[in-house]
N, C-alpha and C. Protein backbone atom coordinates (compact mmCIF):
# COMPACT_ATOMS: atom_id res chain seq x y z
N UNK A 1 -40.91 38.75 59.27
CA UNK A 1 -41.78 38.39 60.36
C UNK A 1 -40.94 38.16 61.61
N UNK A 2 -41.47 38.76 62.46
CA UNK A 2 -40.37 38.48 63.71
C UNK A 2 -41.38 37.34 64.72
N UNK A 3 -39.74 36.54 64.86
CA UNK A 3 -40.44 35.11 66.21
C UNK A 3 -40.47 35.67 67.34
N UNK A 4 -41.62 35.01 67.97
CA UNK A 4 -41.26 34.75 69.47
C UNK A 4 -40.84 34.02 70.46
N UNK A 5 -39.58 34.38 70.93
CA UNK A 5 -38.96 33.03 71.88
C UNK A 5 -39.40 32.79 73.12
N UNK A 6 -39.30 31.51 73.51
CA UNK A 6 -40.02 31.40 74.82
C UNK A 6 -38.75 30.54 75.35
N UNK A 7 -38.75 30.83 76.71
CA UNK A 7 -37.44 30.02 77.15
C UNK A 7 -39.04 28.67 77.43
N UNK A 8 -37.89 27.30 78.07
CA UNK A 8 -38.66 26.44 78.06
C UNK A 8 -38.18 26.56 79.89
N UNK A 9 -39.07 25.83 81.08
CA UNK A 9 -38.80 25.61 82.49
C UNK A 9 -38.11 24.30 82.30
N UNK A 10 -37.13 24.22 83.14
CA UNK A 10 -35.84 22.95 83.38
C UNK A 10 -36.65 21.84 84.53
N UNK A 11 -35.65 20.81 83.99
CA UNK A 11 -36.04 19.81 85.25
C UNK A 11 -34.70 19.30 85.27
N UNK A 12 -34.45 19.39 86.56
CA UNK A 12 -33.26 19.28 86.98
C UNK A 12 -32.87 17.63 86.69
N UNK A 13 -34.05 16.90 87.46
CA UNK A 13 -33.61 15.82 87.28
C UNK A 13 -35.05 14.85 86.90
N UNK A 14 -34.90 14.08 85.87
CA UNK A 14 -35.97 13.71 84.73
C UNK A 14 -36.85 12.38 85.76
N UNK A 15 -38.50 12.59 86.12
CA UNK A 15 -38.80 11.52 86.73
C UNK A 15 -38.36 10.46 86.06
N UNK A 16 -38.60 9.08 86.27
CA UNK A 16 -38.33 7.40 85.95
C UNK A 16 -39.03 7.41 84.96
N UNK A 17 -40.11 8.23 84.84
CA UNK A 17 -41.15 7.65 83.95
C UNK A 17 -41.04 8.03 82.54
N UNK A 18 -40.47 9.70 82.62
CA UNK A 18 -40.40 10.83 81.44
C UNK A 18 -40.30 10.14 80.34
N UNK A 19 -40.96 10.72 79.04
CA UNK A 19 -40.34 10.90 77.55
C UNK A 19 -39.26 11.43 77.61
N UNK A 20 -38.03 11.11 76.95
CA UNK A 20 -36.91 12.22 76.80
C UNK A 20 -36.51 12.20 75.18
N UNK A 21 -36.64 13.58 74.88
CA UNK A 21 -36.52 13.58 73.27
C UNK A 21 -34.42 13.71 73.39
N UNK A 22 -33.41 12.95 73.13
CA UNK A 22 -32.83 13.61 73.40
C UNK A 22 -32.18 13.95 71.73
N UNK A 23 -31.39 15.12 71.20
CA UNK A 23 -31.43 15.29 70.13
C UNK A 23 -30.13 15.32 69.74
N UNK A 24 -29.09 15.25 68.83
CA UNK A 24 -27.88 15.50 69.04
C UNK A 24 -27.07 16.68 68.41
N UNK A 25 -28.23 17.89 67.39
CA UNK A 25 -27.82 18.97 67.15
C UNK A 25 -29.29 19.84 67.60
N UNK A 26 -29.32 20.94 67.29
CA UNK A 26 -30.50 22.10 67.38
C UNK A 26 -30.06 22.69 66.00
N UNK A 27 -31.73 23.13 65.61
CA UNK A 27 -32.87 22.92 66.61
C UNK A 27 -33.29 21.34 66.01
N UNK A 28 -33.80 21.18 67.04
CA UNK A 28 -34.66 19.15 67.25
C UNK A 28 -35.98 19.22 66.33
N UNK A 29 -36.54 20.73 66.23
CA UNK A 29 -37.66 20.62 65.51
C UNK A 29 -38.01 21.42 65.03
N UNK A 30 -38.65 21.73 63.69
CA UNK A 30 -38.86 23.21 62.56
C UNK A 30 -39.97 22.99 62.12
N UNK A 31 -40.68 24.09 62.54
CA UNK A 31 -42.30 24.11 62.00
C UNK A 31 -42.22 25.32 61.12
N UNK A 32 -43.41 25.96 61.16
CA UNK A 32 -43.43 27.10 60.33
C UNK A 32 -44.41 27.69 61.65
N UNK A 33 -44.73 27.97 62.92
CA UNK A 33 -45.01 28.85 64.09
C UNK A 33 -44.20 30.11 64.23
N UNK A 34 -44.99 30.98 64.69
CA UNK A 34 -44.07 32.00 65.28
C UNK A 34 -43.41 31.65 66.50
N UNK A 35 -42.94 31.18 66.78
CA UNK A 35 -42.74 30.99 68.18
C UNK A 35 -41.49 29.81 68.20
N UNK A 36 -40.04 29.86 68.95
CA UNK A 36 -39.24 29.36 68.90
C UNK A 36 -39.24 29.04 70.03
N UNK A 37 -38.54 27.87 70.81
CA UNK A 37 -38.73 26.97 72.02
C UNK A 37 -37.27 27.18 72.34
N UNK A 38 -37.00 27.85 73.39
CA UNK A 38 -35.17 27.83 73.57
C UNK A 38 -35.13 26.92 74.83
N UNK A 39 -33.88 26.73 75.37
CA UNK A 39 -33.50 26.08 76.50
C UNK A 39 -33.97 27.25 77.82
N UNK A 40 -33.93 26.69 78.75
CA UNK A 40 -34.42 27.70 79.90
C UNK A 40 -33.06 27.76 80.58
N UNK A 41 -32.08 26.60 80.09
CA UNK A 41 -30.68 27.02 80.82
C UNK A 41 -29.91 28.06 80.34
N UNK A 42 -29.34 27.78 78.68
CA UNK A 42 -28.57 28.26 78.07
C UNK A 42 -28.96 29.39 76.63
N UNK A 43 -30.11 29.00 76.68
CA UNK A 43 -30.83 29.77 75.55
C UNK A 43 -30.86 29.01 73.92
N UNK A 44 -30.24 28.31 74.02
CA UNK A 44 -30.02 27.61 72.47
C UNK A 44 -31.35 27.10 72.06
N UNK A 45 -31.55 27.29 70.84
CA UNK A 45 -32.91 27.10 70.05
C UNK A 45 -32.88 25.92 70.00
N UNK A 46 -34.07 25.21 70.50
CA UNK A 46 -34.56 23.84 70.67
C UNK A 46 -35.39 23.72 69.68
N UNK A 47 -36.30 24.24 69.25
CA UNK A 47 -37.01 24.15 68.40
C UNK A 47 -37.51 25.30 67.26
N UNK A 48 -37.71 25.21 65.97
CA UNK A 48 -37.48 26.94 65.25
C UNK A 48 -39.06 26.92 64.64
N UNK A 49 -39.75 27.95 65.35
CA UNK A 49 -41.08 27.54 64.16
C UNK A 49 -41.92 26.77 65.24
N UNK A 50 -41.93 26.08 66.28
CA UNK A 50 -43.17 25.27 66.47
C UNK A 50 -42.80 25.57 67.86
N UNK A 51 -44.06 26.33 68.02
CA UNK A 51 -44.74 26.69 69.41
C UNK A 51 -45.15 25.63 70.53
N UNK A 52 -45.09 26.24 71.71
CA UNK A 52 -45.96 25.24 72.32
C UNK A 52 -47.59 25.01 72.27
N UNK A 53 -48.10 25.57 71.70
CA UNK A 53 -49.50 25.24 70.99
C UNK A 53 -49.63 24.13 70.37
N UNK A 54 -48.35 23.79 69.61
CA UNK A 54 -48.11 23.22 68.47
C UNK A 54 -47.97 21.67 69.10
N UNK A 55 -46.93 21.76 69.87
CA UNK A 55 -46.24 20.82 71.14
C UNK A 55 -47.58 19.92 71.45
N UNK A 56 -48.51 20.69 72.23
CA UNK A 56 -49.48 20.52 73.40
C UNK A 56 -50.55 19.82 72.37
N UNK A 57 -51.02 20.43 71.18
CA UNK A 57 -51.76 19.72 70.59
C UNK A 57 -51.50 18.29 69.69
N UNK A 58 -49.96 18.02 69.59
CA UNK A 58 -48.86 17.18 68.22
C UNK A 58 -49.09 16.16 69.19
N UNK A 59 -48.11 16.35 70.74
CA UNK A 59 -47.77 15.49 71.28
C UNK A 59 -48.02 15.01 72.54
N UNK A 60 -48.49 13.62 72.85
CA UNK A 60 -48.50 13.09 74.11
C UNK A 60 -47.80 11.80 74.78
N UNK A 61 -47.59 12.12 76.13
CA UNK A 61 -46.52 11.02 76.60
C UNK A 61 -47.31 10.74 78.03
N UNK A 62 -47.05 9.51 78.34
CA UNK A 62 -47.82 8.98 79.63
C UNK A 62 -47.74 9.56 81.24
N UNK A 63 -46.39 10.56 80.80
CA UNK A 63 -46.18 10.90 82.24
C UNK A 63 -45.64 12.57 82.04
N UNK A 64 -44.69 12.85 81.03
CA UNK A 64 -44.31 14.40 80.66
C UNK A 64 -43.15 13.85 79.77
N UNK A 65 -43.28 14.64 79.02
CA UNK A 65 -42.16 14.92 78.01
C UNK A 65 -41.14 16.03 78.03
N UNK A 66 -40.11 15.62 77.64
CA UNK A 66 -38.71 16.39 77.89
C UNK A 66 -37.76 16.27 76.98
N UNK A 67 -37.39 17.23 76.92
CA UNK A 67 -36.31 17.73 75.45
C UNK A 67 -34.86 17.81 76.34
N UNK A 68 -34.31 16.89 76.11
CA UNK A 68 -32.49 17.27 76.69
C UNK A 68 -31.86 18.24 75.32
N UNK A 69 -31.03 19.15 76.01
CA UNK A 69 -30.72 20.53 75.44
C UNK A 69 -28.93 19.54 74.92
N UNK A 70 -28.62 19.69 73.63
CA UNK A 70 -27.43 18.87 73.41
C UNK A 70 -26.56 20.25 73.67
N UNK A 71 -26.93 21.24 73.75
CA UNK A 71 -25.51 22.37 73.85
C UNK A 71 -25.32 22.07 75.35
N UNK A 72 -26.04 22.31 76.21
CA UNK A 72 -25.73 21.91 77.82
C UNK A 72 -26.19 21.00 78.73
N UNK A 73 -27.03 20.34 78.07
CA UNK A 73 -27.03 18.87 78.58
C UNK A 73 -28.66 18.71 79.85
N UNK A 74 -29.27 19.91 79.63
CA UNK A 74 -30.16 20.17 80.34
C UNK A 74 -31.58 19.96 79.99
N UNK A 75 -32.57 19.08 80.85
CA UNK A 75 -33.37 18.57 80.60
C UNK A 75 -35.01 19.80 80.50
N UNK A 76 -35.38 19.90 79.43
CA UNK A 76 -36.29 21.18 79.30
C UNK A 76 -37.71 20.71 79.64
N UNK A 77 -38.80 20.99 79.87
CA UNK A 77 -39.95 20.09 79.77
C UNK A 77 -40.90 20.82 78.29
N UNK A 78 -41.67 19.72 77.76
CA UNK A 78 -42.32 20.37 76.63
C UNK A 78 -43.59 19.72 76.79
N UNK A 79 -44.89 21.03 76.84
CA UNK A 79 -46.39 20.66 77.10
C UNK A 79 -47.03 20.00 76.52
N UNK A 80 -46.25 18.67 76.80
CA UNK A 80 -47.58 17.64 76.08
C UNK A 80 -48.74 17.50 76.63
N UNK A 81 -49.55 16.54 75.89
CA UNK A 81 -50.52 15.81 76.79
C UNK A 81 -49.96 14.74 77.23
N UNK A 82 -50.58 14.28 78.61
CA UNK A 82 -50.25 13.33 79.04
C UNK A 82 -51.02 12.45 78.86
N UNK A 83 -51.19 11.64 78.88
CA UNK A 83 -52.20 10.38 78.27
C UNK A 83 -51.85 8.88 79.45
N UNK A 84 -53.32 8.63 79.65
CA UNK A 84 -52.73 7.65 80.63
C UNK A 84 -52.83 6.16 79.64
């Protein structure tokens, strides 16, 4: 079965408020999705198996959620809900 990778969009610099998942190997998370979550900097697999479908419906954070990339140190954003 072949995946599909999606780079993830960067945030340079993380609002005050953010979730930050930060992880200290990859990938941070393994589903069974087609769909692999890479860094939007460096490409390294952030997540293997769990889509952002997966993301958007699993998880919510009060302001945005963000995955720091441990290969380059770069802050990814991941489509949660936001929940006030």
């Amino acid at each position: 079965m072949n995946t599909n990778q999606k780079k993830l969009s960067i945030v340079p610099v993380p609002h005050p408020q953010a979730s930050i998942l930060s992880p200290t190997i990859n990938p941070a998370l393994r589903g069974n999705d087609n769909e692999d979550l890479l860094c939007g900097k460096c490409s390294a697999i952030l997540t293997d198996g769990v889509s952002e479908n997966t993301i958007a419906s699993r998880f919510a954070a009060p302001f945005q959620l963000l995955i720091k990339c441990p290969q380059c140190g770069i802050y990814n954003n991941l489509p949660a809900k936001v929940s006030s």
